[in-house]
C-alpha atoms as a PDB file:
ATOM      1  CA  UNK A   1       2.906-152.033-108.227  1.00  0.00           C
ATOM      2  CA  UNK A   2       5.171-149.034-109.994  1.00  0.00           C
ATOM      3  CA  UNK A   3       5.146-145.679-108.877  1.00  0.00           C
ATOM      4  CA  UNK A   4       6.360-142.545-110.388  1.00  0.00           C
ATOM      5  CA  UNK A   5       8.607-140.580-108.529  1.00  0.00           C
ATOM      6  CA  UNK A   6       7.758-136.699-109.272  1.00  0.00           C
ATOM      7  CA  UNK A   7      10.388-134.543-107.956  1.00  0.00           C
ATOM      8  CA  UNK A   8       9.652-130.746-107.190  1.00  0.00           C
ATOM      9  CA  UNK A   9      12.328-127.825-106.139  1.00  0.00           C
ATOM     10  CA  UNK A  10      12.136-127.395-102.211  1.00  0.00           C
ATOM     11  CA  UNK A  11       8.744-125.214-102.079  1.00  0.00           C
ATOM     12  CA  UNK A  12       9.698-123.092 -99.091  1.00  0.00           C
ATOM     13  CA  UNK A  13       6.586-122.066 -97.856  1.00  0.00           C
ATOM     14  CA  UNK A  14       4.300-124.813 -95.725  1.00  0.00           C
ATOM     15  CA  UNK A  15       0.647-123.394 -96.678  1.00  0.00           C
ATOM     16  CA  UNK A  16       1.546-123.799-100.642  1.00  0.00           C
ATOM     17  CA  UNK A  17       3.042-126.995 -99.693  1.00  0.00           C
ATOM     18  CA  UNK A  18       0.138-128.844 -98.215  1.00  0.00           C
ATOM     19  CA  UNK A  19      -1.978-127.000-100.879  1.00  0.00           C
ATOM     20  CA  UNK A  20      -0.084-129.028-103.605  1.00  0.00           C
ATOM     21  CA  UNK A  21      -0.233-131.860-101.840  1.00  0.00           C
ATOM     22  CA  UNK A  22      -3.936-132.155-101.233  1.00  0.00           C
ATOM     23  CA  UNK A  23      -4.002-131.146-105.425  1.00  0.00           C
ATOM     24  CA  UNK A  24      -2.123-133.854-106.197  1.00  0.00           C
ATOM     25  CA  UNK A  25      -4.473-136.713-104.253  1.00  0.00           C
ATOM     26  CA  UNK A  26      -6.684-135.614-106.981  1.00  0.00           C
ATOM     27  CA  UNK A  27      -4.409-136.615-109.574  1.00  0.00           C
ATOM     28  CA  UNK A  28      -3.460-139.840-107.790  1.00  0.00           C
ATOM     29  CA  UNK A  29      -0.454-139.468-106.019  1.00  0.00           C
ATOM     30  CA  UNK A  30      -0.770-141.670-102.652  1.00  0.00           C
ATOM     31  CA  UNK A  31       2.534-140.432-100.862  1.00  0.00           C
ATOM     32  CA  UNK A  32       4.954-137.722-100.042  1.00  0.00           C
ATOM     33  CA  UNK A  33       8.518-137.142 -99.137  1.00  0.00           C
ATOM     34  CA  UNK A  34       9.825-133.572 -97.957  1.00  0.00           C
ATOM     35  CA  UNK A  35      13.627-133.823 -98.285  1.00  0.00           C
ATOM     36  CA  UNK A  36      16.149-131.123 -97.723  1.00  0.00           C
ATOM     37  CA  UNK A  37      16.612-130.189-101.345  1.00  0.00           C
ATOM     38  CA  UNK A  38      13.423-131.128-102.809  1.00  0.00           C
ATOM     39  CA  UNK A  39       9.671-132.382-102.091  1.00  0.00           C
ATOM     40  CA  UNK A  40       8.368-135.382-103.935  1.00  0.00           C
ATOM     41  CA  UNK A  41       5.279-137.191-104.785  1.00  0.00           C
ATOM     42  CA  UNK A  42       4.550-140.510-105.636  1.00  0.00           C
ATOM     43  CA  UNK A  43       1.859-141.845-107.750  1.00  0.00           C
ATOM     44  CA  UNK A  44       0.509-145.261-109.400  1.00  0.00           C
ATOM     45  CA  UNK A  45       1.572-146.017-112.906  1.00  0.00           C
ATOM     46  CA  UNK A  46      -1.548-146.681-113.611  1.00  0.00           C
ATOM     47  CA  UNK A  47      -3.176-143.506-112.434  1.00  0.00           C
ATOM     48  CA  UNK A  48      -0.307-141.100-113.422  1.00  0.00           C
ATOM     49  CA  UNK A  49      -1.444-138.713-116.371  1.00  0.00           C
ATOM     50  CA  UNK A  50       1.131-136.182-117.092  1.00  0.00           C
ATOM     51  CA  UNK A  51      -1.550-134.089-119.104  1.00  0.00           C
ATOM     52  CA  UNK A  52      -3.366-133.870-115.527  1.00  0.00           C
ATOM     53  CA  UNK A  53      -0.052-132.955-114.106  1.00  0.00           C
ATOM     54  CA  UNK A  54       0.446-130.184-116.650  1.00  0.00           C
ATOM     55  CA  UNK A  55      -2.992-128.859-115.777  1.00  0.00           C
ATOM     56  CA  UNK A  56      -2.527-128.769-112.213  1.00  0.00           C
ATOM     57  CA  UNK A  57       0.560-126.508-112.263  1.00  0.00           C
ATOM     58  CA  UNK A  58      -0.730-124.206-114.876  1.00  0.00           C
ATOM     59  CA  UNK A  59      -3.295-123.539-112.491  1.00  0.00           C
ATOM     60  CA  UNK A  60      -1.735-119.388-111.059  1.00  0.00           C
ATOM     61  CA  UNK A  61      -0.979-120.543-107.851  1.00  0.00           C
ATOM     62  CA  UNK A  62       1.181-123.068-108.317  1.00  0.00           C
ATOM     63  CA  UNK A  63       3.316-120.741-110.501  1.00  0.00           C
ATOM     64  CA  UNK A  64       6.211-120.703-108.287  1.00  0.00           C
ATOM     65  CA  UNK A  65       6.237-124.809-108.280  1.00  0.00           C
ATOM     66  CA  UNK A  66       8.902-126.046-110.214  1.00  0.00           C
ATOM     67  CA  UNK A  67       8.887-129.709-111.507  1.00  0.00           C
ATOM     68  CA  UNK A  68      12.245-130.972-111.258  1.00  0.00           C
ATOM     69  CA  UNK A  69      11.628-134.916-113.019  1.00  0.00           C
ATOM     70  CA  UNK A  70       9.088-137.379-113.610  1.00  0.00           C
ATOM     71  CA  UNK A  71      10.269-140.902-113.701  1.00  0.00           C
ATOM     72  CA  UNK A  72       9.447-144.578-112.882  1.00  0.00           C
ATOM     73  CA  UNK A  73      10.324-145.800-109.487  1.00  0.00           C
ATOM     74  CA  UNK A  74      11.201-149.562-108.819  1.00  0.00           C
ATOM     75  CA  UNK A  75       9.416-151.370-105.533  1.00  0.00           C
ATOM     76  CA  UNK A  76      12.322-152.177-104.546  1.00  0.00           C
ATOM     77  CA  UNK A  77      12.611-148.331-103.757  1.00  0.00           C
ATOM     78  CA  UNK A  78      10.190-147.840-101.590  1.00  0.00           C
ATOM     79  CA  UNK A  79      10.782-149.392 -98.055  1.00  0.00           C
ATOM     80  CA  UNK A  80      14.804-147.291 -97.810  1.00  0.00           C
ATOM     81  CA  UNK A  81      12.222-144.040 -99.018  1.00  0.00           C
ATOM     82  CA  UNK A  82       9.568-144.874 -96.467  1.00  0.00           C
ATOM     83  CA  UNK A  83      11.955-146.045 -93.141  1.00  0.00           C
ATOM     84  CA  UNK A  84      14.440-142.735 -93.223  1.00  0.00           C
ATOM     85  CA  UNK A  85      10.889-140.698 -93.931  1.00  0.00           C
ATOM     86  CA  UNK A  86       8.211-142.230 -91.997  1.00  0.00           C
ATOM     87  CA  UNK A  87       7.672-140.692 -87.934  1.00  0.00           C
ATOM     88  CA  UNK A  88       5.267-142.288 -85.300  1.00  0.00           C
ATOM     89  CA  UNK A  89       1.700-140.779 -85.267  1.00  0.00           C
ATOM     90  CA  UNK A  90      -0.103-140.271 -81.493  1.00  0.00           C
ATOM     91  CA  UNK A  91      -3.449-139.136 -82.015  1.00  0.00           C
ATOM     92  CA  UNK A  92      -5.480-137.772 -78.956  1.00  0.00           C
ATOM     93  CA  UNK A  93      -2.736-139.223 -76.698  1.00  0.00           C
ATOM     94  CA  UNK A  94      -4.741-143.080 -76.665  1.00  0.00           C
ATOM     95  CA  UNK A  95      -3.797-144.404 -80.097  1.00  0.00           C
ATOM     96  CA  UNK A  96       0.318-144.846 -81.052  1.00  0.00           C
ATOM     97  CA  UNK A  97       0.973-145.850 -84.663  1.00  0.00           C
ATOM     98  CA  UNK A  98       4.388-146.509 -85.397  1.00  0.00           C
ATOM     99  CA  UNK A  99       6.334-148.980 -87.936  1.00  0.00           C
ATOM    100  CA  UNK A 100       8.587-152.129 -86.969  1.00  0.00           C
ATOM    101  CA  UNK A 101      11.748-149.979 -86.588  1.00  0.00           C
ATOM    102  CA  UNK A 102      10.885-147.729 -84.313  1.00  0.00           C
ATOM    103  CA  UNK A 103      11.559-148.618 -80.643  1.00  0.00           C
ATOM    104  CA  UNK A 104      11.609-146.823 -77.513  1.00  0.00           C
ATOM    105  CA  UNK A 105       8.254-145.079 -77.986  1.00  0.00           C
ATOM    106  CA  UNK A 106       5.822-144.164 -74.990  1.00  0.00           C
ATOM    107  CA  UNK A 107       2.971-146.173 -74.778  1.00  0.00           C
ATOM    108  CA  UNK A 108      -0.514-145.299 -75.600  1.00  0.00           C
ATOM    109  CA  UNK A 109      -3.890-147.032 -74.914  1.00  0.00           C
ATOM    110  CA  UNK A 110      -3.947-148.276 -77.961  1.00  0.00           C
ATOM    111  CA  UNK A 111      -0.804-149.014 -80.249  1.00  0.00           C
ATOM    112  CA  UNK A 112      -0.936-150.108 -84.430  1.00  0.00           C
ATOM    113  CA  UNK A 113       2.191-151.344 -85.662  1.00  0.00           C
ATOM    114  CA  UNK A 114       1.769-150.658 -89.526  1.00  0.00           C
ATOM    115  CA  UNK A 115       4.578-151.874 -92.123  1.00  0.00           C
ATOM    116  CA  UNK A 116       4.441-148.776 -94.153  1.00  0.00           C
ATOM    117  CA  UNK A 117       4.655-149.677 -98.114  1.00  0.00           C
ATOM    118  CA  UNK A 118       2.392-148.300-100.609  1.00  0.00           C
ATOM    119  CA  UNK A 119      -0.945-148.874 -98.885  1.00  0.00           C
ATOM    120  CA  UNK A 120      -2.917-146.313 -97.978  1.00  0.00           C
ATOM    121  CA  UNK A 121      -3.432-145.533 -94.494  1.00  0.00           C
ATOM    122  CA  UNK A 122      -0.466-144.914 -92.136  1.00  0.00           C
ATOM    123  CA  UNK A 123      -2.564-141.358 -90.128  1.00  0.00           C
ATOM    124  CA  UNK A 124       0.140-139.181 -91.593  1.00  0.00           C
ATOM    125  CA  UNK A 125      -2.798-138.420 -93.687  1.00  0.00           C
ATOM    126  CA  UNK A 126      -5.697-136.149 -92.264  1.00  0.00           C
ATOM    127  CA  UNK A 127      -8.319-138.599 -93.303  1.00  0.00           C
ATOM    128  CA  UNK A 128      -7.337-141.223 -91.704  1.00  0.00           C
ATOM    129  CA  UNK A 129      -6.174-139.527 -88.648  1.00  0.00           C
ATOM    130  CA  UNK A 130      -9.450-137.890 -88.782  1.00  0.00           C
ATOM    131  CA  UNK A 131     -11.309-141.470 -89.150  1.00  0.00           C
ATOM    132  CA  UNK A 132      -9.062-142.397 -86.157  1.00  0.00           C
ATOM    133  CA  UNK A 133      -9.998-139.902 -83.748  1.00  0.00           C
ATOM    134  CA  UNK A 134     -14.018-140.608 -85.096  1.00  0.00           C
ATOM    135  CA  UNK A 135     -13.110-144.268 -84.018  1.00  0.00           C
ATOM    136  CA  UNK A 136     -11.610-143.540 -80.935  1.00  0.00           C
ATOM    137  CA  UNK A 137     -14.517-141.227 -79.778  1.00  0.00           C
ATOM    138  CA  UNK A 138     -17.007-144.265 -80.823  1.00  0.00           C
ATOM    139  CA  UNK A 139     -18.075-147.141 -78.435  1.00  0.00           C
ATOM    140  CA  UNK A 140     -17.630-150.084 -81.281  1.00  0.00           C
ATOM    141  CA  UNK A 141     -16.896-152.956 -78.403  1.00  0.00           C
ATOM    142  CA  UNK A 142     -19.058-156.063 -79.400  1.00  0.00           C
ATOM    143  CA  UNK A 143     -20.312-154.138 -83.012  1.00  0.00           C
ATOM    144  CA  UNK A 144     -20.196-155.584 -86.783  1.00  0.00           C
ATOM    145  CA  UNK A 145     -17.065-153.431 -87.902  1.00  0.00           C
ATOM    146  CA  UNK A 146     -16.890-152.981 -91.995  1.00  0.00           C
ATOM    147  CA  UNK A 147     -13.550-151.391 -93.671  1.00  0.00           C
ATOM    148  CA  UNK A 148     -14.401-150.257 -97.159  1.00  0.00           C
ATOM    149  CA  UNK A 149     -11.023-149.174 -99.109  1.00  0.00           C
ATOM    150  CA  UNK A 150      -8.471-150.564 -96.110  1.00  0.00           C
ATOM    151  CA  UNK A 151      -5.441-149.732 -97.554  1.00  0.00           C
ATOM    152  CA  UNK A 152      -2.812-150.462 -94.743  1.00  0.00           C
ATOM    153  CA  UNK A 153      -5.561-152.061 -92.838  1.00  0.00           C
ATOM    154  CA  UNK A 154      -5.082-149.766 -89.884  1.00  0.00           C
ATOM    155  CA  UNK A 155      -8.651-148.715 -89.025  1.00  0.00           C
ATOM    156  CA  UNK A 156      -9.788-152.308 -89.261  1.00  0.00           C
ATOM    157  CA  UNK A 157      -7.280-152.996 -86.948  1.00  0.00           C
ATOM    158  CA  UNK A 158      -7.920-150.116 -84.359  1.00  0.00           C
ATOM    159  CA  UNK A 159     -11.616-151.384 -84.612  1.00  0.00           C
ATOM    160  CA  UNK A 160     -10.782-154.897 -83.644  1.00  0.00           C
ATOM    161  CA  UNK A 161      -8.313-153.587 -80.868  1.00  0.00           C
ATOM    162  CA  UNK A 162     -11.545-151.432 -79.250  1.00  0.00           C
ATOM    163  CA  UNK A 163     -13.058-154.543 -78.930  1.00  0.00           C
ATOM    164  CA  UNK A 164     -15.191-154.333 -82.672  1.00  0.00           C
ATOM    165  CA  UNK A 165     -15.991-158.323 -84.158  1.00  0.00           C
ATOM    166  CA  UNK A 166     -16.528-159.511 -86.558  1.00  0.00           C
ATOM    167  CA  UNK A 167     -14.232-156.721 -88.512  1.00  0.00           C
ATOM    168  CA  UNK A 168     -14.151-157.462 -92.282  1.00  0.00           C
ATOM    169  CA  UNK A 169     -11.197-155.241 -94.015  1.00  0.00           C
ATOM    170  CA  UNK A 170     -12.284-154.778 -98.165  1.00  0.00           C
ATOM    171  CA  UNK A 171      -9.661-153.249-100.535  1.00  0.00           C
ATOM    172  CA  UNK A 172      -9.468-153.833-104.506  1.00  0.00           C
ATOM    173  CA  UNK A 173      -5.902-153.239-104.690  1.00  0.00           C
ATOM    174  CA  UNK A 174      -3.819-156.371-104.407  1.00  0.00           C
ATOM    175  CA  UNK A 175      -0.895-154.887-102.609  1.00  0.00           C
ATOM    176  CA  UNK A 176      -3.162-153.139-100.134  1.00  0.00           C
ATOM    177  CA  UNK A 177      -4.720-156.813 -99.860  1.00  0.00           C
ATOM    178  CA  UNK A 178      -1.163-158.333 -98.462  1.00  0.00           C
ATOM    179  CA  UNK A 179      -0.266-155.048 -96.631  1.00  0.00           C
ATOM    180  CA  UNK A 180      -3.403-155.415 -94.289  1.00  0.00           C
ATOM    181  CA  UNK A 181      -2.843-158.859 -93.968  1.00  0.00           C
ATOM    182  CA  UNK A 182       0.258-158.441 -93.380  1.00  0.00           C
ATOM    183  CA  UNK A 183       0.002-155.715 -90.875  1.00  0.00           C
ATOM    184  CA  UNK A 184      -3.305-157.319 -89.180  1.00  0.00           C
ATOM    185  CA  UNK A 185      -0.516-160.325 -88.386  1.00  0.00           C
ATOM    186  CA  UNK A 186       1.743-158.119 -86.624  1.00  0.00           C
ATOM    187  CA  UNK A 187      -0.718-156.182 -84.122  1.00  0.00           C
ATOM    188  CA  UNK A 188      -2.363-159.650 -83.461  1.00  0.00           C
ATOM    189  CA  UNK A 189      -6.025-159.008 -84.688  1.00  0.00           C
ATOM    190  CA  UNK A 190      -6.207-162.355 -86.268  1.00  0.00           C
ATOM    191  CA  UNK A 191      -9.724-162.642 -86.245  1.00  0.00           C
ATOM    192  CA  UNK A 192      -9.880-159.302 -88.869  1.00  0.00           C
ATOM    193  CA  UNK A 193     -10.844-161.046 -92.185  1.00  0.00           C
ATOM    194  CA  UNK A 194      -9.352-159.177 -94.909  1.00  0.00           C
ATOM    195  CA  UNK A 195     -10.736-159.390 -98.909  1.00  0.00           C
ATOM    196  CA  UNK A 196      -9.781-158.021-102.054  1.00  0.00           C
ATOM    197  CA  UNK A 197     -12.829-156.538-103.862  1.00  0.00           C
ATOM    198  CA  UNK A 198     -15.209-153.816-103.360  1.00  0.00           C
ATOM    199  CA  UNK A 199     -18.733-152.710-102.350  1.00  0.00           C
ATOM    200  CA  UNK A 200     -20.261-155.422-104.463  1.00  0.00           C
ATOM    201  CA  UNK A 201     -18.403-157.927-102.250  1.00  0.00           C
ATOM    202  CA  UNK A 202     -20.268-156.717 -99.605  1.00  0.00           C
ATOM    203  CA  UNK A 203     -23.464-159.039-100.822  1.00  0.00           C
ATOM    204  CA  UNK A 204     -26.033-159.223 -98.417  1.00  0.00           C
ATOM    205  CA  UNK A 205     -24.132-158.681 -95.025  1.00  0.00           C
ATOM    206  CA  UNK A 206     -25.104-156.510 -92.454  1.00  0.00           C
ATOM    207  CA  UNK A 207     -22.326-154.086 -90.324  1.00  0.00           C
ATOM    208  CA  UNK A 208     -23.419-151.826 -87.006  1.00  0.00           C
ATOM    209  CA  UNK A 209     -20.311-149.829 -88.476  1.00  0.00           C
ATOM    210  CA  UNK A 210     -18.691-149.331 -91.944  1.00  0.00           C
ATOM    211  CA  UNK A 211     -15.613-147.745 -92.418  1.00  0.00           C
ATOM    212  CA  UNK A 212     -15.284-146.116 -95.942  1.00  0.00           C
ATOM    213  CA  UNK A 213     -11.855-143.456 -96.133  1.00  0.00           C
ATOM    214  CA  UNK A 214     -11.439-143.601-100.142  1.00  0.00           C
ATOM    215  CA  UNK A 215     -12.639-140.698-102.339  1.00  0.00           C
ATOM    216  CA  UNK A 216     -15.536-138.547-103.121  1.00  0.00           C
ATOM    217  CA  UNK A 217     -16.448-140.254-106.577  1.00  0.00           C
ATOM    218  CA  UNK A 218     -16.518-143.902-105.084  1.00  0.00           C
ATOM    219  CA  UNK A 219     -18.082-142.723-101.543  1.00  0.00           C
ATOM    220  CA  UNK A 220     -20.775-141.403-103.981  1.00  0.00           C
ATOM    221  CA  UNK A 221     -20.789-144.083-106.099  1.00  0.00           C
ATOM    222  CA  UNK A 222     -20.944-146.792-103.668  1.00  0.00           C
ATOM    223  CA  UNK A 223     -23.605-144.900-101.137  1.00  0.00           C
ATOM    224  CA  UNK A 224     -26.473-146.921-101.662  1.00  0.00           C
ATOM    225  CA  UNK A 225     -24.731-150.091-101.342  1.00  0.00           C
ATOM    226  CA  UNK A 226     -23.149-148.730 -97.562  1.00  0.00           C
ATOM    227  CA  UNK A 227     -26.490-147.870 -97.034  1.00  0.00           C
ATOM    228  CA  UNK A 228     -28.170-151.007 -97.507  1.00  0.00           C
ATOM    229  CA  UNK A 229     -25.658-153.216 -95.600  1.00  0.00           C
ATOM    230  CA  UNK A 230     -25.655-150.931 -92.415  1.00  0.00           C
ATOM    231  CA  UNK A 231     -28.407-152.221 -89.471  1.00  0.00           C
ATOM    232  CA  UNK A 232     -30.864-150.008 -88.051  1.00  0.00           C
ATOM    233  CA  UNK A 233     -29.222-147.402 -85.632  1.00  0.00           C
ATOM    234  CA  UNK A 234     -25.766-147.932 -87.041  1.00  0.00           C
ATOM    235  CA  UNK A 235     -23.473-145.739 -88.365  1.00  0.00           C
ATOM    236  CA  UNK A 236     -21.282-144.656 -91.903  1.00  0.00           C
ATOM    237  CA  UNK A 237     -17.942-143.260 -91.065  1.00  0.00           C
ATOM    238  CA  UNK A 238     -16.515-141.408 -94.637  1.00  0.00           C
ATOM    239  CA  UNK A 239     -13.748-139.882 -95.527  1.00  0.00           C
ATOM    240  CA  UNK A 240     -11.527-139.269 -98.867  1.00  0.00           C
ATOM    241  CA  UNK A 241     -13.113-135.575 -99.936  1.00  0.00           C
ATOM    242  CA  UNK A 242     -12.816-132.137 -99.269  1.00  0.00           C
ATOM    243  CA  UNK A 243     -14.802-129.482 -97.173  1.00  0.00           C
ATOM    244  CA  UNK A 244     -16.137-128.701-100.566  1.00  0.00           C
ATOM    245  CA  UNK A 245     -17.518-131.906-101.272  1.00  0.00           C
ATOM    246  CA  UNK A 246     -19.426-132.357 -97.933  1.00  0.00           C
ATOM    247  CA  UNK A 247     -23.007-131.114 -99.189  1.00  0.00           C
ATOM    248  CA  UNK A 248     -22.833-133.890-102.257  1.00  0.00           C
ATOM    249  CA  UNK A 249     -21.830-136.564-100.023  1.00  0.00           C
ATOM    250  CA  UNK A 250     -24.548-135.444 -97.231  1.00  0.00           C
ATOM    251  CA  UNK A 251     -27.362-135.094-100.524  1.00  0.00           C
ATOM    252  CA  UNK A 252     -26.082-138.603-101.253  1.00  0.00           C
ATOM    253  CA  UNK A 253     -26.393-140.164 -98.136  1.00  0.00           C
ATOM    254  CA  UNK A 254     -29.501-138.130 -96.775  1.00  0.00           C
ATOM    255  CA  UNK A 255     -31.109-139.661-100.512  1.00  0.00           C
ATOM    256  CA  UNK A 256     -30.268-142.962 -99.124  1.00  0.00           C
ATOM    257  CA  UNK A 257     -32.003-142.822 -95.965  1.00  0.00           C
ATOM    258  CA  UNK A 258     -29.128-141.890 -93.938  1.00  0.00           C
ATOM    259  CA  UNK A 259     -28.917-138.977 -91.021  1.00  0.00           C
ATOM    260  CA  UNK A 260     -26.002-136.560 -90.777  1.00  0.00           C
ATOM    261  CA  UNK A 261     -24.795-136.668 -87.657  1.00  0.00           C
ATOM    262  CA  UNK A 262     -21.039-134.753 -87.228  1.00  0.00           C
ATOM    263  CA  UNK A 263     -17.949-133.980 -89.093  1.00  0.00           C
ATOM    264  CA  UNK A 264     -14.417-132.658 -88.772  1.00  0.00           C
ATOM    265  CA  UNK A 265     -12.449-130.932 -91.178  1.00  0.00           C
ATOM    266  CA  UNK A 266      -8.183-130.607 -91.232  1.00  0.00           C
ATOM    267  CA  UNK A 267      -6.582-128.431 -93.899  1.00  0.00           C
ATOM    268  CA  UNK A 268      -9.775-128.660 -96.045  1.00  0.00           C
ATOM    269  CA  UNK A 269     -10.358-132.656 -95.187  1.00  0.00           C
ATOM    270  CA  UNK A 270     -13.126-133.856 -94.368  1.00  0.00           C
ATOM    271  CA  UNK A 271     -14.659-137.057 -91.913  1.00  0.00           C
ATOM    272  CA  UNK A 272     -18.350-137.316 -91.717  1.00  0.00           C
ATOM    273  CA  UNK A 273     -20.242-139.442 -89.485  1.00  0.00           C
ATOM    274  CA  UNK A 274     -23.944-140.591 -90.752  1.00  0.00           C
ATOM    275  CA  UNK A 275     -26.390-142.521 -88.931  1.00  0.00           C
ATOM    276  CA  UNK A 276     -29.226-144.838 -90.112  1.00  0.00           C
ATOM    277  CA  UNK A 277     -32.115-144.677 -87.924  1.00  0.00           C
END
């Protein structure tokens, strides 16, 4: 997969900073890089539209942003970017995520070794840190575990650590596809199966838990279909959308015969947690 590299003038102020970053997950951009003479963004060939771009920072407060360059970045790029950017995550001091190279760490209940490439899903991210902490404060031991949109395969793999089988890991991007795989390898949760596809690949199987941490229009999209394949008494975990988005995704789910439960929200992120009685 190709990226484009979109390089902006150092920001200088944090709040306008995570504001353009949570903007640009709209547009498609997947990752970040703060550097000491510039921030950047990266974003999908495929999903790049520099008219969408253009209308983002025409919007008044991004007036100060200034777009340095816009140009294609090779794979080959990626891991240097990633290793001198990427820190270990400890989330509620029980789950450690950290990447090959880093050594020397403290240990945690739970630690995730993720290879960070282009996946999604390494909890630098307040979604998935959010799904993290929903996980952690879940009893999924011996429970039908369901990853819709895996990305890095990291929740998957935090599900099968807590004692979750069978885990199934879903993702219709083929890199995420070899990154969980890849990843699932290295923390030792074997038994995770991992496919590329999406909810229709779900067919008629039945989860006590489904994962889903991708974005509003799919989550809504793709509702009914969560719905259907989750037992009675079992829950939805979602993520992807903002605080703004909650009441459309709770209409959605609520239409589908599924309870609101609980959510948290981090700079305007939101995890929900549904139940199906």
């Amino acid at each position: 997969m190709n990226y484009i590299e979109l390089t902006f003038s150092p920001l200088n102020d944090d709040k306008l900073q995570e504001l353009l970053t949570a903007m640009l997950t709209t547009i498609g951009c997947d990752s970040f890089c703060e550097e000491e003479q510039s921030f950047k963004a990266y974003c999908p060939v495929e999903d790049y539209s520099e008219e969408a771009l253009n209308d983002l920072l025409s919007e008044p407060k991004f007036v100060s942003v200034n777009l340095i360059s816009a140009y294609p970045l090779e794979d080959k790029n990626w891991n240097e970017i990633w290793e001198s950017n990427y820190e270990p995550v400890l989330i509620d001091n029980k789950c450690l995520i950290r990447a090959p190279f880093h050594h020397d760490l403290p240990s945690a209940e739970y630690e995730l070794v993720i290879e960070p490439k282009m996946s999604f899903g390494t909890a630098h991210h307040e979604t998935t840190s959010q799904m993290i902490q929903l996980l952690l404060k879940s009893d999924v031991k011996g429970c039908s575990v369901l990853d819709m949109g895996c990305g890095t395969g990291i929740l998957a793999i935090l599900a099968s650590k807590m004692g979750a089988t069978p885990v199934v890991a879903i993702d219709n991007d083929e890199w995420a596809y070899n990154n969980a795989i890849e990843n699932i390898q290295l923390n030792g949760t074997e038994k995770v199966e991992v496919e590329l596809g999406n909810a229709d690949s779900i067919g008629d199987r039945k989860f006590d838990v489904i994962i889903a941490n991708i974005n509003r229009n799919i989550l809504l999209n793709d509702m009914e279909a969560y719905a259907k394949s989750l037992n009675k008494s079992s829950r939805l975990m979602l993520s992807g959308f903002y605080v703004s988005d909650l009441e459309a995704i709770k209409k959605a789910a609520e239409s589908c015969g599924l309870r609101f439960e609980s959510n948290s929200a981090t700079n305007q992120w939101v995890a929900a947690l549904f139940v199906k009685d």
